[in-house]
C-alpha atoms as a PDB file:
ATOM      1  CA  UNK A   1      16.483  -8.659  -4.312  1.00  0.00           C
ATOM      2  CA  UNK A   2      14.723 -12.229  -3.703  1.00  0.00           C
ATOM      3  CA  UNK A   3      12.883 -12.217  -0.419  1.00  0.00           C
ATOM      4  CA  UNK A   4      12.351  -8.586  -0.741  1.00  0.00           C
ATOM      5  CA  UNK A   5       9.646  -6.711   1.660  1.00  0.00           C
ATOM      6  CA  UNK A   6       7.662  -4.230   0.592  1.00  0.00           C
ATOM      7  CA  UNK A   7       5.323  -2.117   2.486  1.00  0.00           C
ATOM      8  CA  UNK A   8       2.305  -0.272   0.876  1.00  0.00           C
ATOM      9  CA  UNK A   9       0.988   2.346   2.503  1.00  0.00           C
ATOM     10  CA  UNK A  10      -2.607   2.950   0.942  1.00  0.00           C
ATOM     11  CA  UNK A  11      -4.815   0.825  -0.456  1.00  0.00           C
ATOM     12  CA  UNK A  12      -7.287   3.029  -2.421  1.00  0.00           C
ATOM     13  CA  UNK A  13      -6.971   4.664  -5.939  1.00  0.00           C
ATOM     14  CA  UNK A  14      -3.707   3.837  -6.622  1.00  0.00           C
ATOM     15  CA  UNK A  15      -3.156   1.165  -4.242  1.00  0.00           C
ATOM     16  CA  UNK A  16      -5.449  -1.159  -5.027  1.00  0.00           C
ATOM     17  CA  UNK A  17      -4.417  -1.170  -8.432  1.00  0.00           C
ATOM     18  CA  UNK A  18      -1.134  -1.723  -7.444  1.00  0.00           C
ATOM     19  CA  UNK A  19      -1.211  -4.118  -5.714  1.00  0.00           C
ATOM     20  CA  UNK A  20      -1.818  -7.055  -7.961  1.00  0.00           C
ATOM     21  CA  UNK A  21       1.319  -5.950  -9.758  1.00  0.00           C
ATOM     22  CA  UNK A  22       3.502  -6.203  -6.718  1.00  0.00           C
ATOM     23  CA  UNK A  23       2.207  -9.431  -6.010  1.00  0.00           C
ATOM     24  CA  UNK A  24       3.440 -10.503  -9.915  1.00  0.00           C
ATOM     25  CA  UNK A  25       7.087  -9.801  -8.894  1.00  0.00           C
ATOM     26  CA  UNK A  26       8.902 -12.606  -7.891  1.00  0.00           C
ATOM     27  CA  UNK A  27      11.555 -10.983  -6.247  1.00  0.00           C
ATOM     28  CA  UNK A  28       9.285  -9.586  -3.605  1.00  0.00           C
ATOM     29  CA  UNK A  29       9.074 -12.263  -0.607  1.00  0.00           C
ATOM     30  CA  UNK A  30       6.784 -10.481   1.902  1.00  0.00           C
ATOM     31  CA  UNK A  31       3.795  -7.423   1.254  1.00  0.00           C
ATOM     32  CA  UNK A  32       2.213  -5.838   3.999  1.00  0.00           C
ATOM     33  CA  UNK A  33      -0.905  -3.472   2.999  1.00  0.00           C
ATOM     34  CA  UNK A  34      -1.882  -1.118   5.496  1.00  0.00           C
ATOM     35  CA  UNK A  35      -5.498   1.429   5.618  1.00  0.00           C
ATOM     36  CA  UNK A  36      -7.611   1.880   7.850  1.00  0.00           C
ATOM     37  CA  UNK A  37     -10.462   2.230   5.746  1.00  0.00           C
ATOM     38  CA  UNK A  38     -13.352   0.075   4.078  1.00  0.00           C
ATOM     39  CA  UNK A  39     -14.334   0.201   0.729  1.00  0.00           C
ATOM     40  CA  UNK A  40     -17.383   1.988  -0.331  1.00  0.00           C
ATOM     41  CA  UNK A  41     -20.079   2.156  -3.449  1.00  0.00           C
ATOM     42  CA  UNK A  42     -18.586   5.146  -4.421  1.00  0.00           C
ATOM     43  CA  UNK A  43     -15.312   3.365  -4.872  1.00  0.00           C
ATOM     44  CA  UNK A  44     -16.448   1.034  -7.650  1.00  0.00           C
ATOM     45  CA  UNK A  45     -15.872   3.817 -10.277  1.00  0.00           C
ATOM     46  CA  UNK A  46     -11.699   5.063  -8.906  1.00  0.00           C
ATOM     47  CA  UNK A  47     -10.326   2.331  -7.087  1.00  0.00           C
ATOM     48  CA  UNK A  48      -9.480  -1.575  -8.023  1.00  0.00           C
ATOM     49  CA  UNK A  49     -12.492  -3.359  -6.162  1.00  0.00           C
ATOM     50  CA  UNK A  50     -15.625  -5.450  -7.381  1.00  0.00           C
ATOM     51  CA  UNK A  51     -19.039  -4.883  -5.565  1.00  0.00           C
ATOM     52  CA  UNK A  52     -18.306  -7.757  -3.350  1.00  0.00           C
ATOM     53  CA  UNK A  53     -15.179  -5.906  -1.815  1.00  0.00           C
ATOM     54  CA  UNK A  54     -17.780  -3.338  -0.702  1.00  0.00           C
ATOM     55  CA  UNK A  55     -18.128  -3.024   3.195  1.00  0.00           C
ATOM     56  CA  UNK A  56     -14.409  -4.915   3.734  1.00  0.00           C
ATOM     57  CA  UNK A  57     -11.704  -3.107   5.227  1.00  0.00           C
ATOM     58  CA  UNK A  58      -9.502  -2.049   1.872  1.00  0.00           C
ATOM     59  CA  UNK A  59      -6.148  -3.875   3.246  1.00  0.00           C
ATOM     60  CA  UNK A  60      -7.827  -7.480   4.037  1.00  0.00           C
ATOM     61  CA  UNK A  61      -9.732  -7.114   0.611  1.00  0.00           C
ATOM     62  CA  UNK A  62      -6.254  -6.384  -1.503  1.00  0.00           C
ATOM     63  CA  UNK A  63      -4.121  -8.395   0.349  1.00  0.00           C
ATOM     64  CA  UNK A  64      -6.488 -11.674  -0.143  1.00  0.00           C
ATOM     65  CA  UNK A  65      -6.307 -10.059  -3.520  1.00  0.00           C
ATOM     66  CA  UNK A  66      -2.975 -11.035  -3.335  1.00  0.00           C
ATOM     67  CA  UNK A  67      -2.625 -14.100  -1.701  1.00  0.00           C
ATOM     68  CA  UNK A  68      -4.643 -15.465  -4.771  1.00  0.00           C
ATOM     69  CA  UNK A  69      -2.710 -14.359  -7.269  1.00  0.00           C
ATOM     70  CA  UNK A  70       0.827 -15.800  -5.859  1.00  0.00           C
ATOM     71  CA  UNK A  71       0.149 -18.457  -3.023  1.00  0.00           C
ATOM     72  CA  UNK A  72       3.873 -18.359  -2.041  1.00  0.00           C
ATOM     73  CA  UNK A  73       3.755 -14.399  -1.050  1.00  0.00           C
ATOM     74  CA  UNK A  74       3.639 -13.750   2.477  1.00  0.00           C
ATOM     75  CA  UNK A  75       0.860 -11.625   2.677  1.00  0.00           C
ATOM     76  CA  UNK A  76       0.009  -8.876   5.484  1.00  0.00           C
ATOM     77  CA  UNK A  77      -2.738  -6.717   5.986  1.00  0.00           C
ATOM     78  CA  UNK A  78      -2.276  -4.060   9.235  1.00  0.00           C
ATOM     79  CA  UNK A  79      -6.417  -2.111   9.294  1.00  0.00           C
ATOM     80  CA  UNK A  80      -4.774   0.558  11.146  1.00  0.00           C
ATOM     81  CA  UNK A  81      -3.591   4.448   9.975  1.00  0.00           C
ATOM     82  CA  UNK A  82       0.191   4.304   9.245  1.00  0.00           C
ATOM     83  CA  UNK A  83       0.727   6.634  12.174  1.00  0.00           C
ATOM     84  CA  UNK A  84      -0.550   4.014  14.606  1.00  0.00           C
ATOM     85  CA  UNK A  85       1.461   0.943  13.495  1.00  0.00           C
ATOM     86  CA  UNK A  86       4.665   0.314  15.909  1.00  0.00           C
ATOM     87  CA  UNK A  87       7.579   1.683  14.335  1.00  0.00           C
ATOM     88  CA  UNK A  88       9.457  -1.345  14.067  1.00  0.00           C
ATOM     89  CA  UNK A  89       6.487  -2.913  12.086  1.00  0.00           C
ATOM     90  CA  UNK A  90       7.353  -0.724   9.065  1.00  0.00           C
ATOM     91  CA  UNK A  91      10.963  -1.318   8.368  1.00  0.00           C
ATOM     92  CA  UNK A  92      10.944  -2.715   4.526  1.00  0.00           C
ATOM     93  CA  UNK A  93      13.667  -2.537   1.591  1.00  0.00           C
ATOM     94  CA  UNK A  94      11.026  -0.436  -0.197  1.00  0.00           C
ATOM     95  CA  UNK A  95       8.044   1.760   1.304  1.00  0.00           C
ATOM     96  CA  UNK A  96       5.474   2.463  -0.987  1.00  0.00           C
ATOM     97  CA  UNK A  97       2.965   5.575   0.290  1.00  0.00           C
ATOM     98  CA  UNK A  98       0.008   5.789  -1.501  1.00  0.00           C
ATOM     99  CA  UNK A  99      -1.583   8.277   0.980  1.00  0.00           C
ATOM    100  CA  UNK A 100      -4.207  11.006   0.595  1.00  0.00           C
ATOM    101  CA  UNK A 101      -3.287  12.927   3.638  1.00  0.00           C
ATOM    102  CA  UNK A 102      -0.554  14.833   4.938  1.00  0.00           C
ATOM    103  CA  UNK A 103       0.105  13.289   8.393  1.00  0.00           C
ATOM    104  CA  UNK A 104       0.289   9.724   6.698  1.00  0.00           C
ATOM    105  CA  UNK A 105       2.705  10.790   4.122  1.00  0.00           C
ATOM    106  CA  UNK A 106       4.685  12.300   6.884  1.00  0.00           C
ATOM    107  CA  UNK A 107       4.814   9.229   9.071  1.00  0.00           C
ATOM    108  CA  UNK A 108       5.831   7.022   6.318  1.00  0.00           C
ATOM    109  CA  UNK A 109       8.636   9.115   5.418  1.00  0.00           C
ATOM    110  CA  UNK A 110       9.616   9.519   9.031  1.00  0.00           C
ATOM    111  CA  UNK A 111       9.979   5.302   9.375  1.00  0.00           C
ATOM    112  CA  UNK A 112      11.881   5.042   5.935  1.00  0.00           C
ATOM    113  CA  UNK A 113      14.196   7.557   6.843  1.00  0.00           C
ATOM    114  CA  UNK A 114      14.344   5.703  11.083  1.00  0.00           C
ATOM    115  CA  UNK A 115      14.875   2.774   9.714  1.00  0.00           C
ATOM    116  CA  UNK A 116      17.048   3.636   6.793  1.00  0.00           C
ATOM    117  CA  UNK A 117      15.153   1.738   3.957  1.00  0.00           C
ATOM    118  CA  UNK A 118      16.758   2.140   0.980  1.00  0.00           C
ATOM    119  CA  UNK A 119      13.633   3.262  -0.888  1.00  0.00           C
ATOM    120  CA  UNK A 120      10.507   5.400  -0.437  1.00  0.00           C
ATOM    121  CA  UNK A 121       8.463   5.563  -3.281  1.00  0.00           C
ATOM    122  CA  UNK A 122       5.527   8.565  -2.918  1.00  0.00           C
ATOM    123  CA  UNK A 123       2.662   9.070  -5.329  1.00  0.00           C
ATOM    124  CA  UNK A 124      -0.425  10.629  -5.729  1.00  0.00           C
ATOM    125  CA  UNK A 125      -3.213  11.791  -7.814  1.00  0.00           C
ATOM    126  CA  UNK A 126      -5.557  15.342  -7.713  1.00  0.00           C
ATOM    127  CA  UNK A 127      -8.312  13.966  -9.831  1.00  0.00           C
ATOM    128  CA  UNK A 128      -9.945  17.583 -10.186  1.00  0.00           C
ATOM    129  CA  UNK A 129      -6.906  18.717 -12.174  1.00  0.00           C
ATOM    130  CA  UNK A 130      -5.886  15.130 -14.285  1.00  0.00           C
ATOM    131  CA  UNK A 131      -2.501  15.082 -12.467  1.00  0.00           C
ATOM    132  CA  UNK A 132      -0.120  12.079 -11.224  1.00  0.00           C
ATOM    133  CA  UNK A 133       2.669  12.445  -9.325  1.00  0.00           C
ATOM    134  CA  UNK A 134       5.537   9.724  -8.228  1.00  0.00           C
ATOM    135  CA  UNK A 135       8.804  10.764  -6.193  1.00  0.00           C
ATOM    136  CA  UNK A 136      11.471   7.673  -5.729  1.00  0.00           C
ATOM    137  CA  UNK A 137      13.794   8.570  -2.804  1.00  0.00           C
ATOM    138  CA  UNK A 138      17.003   6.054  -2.576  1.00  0.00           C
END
């Protein structure tokens, strides 16, 4: 789908990897990257960051990300938690939750399923016990 908006919920672990990777596909028009939370030393070693991204909120460090790797990609970063952003703000042909928390993973469900987007894609990791996890809901 050209001109395609995608939402990623989570910009850590997973999220900052995969970022970059959404930013590759041409069919995808518009990204917006929401977390409320800054990157951290302890990061360096899990999630997709240099040392400079250190002390930057994660979802203006991946979406300038990017923004450099395809200038024509309309880029948006929301520093808020997922349950705070208006619920019209989060309408998107595909919802990507990259969460670590219950409530989040709830409220991103709850807007693709408002706003009947036709795909909500949920993933995770537990680290402790070398497991991955993806569920595509359509």
């Amino acid at each position: 789908m050209p001109g395609s908006h995608v939402i990623l919920t989570g910009a850590g672990a997973i999220g900052s990897a995969l970022a970059p990777h959404l930013a590759r596909i041409p069919e995808i028009g518009r990204l917006t990257i929401i977390d409320p939370d800054t990157f951290s030393a302890a990061n360096l070693g899990a999630q997709d960051i240099t040392k400079a991204d250190i002390g930057k909120f994660k979802a203006q460090a991946v979406a300038a990300r990017a923004r450099k790797i395809r200038r024509g990609l309309v880029v948006e970063a929301l520093v808020s938690r997922v349950e705070h952003v208006p619920s019209g703000r989060l309408r998107a042909d595909v919802h990507i939750c990259c969460c670590d928390n219950r409530p989040a993973r709830a409220a991103c469900n709850a807007a693709a399923f408002h706003h009947g987007d036709p795909v909500l894609i949920d993933v995770g990791v537990r680290r402790e016990h070398l497991l991955a996890r993806a569920s595509v809901y359509s």
